[in-house]
C-alpha atoms as a PDB file:
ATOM      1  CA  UNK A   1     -35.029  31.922 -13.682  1.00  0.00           C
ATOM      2  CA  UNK A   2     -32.960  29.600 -12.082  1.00  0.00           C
ATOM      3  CA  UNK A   3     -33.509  28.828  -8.125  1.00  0.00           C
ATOM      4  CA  UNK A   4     -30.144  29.536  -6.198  1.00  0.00           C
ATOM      5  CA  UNK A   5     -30.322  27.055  -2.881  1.00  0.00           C
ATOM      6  CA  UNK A   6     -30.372  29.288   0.452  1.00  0.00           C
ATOM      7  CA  UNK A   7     -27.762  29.063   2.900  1.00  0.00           C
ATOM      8  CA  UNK A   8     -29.316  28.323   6.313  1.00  0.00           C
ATOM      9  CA  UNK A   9     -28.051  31.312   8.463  1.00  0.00           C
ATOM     10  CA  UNK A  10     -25.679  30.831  11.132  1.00  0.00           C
ATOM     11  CA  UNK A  11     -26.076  29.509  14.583  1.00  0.00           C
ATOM     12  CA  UNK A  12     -26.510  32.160  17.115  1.00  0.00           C
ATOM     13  CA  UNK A  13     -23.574  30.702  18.578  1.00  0.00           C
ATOM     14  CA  UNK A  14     -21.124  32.109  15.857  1.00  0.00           C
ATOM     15  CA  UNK A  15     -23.303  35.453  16.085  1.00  0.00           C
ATOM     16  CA  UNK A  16     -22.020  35.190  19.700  1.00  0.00           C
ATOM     17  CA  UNK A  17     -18.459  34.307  18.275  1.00  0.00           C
ATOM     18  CA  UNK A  18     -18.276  36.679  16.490  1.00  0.00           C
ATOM     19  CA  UNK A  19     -18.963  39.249  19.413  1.00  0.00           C
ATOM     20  CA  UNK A  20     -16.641  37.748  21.508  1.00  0.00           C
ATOM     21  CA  UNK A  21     -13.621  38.377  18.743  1.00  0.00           C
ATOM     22  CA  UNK A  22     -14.827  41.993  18.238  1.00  0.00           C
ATOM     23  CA  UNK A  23     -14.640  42.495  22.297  1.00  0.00           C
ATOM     24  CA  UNK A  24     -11.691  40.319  22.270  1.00  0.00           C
ATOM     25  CA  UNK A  25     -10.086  42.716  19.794  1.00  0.00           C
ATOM     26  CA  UNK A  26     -11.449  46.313  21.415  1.00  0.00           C
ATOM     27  CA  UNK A  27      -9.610  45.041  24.913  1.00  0.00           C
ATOM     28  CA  UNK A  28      -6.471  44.540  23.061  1.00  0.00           C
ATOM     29  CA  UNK A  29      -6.312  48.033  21.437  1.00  0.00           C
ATOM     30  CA  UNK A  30      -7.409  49.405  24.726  1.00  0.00           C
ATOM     31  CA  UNK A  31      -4.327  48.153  26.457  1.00  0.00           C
ATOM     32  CA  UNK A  32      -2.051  48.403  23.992  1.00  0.00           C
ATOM     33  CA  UNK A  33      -3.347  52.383  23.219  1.00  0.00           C
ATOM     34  CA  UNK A  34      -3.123  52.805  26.974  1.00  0.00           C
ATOM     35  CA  UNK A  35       0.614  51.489  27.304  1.00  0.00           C
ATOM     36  CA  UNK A  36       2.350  53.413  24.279  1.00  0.00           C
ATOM     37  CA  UNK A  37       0.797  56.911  26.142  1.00  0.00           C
ATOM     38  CA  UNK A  38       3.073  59.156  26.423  1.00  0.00           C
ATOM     39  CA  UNK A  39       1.637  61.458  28.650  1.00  0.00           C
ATOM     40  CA  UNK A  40       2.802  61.415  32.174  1.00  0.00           C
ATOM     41  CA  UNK A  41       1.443  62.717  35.972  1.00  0.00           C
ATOM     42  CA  UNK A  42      -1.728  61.448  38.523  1.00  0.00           C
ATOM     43  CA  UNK A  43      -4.075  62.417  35.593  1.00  0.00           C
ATOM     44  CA  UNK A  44      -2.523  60.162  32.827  1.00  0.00           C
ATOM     45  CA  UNK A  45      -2.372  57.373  35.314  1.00  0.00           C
ATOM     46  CA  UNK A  46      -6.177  57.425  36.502  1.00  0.00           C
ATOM     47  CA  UNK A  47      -6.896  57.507  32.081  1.00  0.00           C
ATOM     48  CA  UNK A  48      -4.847  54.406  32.374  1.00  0.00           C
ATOM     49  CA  UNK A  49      -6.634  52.463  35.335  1.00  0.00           C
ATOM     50  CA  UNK A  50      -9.565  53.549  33.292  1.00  0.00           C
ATOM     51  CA  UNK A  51      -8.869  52.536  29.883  1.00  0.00           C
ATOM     52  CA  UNK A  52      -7.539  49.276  31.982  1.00  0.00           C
ATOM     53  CA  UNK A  53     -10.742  48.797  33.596  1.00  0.00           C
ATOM     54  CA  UNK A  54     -12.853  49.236  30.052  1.00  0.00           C
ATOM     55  CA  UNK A  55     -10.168  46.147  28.629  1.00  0.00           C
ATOM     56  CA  UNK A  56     -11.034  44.234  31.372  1.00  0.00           C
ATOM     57  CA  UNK A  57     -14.942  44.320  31.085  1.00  0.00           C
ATOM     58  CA  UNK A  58     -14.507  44.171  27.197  1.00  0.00           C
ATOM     59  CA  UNK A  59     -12.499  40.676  28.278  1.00  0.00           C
ATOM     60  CA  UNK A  60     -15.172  39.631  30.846  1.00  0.00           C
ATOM     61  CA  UNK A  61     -17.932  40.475  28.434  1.00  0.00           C
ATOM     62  CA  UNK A  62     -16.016  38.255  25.526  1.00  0.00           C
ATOM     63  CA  UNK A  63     -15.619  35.485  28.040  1.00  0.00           C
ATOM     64  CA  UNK A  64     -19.705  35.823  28.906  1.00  0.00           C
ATOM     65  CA  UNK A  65     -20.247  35.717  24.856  1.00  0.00           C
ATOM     66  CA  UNK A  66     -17.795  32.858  24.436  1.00  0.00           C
ATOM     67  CA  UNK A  67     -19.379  30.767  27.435  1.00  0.00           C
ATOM     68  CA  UNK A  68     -23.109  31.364  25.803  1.00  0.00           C
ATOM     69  CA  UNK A  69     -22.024  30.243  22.292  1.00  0.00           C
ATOM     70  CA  UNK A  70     -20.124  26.936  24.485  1.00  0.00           C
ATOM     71  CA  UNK A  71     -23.863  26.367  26.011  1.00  0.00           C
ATOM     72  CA  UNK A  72     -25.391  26.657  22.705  1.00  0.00           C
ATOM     73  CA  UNK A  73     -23.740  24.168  21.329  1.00  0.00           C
ATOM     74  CA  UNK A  74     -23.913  21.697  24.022  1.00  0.00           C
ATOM     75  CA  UNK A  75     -27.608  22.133  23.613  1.00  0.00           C
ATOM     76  CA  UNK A  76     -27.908  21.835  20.076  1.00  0.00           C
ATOM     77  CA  UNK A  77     -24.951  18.538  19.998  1.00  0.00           C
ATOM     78  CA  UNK A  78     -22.084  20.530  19.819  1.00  0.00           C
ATOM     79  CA  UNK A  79     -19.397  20.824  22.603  1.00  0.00           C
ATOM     80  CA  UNK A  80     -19.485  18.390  25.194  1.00  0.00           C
ATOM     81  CA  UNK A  81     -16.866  18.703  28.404  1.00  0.00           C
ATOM     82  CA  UNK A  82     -16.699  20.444  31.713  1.00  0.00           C
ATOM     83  CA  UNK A  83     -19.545  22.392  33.434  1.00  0.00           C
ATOM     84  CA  UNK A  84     -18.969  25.546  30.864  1.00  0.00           C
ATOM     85  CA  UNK A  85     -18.295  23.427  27.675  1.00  0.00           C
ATOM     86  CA  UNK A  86     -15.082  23.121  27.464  1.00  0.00           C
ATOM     87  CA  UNK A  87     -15.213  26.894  28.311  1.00  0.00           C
ATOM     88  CA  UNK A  88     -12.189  28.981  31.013  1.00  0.00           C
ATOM     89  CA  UNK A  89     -13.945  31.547  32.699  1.00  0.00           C
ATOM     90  CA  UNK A  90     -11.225  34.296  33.725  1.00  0.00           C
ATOM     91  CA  UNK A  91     -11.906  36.733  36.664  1.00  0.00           C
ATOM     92  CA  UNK A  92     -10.828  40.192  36.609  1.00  0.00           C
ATOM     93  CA  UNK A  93     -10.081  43.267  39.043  1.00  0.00           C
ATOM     94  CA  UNK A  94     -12.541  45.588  36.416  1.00  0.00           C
ATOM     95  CA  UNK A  95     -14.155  48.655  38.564  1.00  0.00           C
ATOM     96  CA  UNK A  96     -11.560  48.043  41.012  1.00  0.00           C
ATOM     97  CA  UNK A  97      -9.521  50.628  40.377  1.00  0.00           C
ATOM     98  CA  UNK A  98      -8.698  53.443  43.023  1.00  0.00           C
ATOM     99  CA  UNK A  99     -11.967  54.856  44.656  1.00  0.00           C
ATOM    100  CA  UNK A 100     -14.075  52.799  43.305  1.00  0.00           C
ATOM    101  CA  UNK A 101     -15.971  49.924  45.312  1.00  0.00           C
ATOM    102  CA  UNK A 102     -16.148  46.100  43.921  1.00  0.00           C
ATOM    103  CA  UNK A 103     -19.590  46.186  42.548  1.00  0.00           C
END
C-alpha cells in the first residue's frame, strides 16, 4: 500500500472565512427576500425592519469573523497594516428598529 501525503488542514482563519462568506451571503438573501415582498400594511413593514435588522447582524457578525481571521494572520505572518489588519469595520443601526432600545 502506497502512503498518500496528508494535506495539513486549513488555518482557522479560512474556517473563519469561510463563515464570514456564508453570513455574508444569508444578509444578502435577507434583504433582497425582504425587498421583492409583496405584501403591503404596518405588519409587512415591521417583517421588513425585522428581516432588515437579522441582515444587519448577519453583516456585523461577518465583519467580527472577517476581523478574527485578519488577526490570525497577523499573528501567524500573514496580514500586516492598520490596527484591524488591513480589516473595515462597518457599524450598523441592527436592533434599532422601532421600539426597540440600542442594546
Amino acid at each position: 500500500m502506497t502512503d498518500v501525503p496528508r494535506l495539513p488542514p486549513p488555518a482557522p482563519a479560512d474556517g473563519l472565512r469561510g463563515h464570514c462568506a456564508a453570513l455574508r451571503s444569508h444578509a444578502h438573501r435577507l434583504r433582497t427576500g425582504a425587498a421583492a415582498l409583496e405584501w403591503r400594511g404596518p405588519q409587512a413593514d415591521a417583517f421588513r425592519a425585522e428581516v432588515a435588522a437579522l441582515a444587519d447582524r448577519c453583516a456585523r457578525a461577518a465583519d467580527g469573523f472577517a476581523l478574527a481571521a485578519a488577526q490570525l494572520d497577523g499573528v501567524h505572518g500573514g496580514v500586516q497594516g492598520g490596527a484591524h489588519g488591513g480589516v473595515t469595520v462597518r457599524g450598523t443601526a441592527a436592533g434599532r428598529s422601532r421600539g426597540r432600545p440600542p442594546r
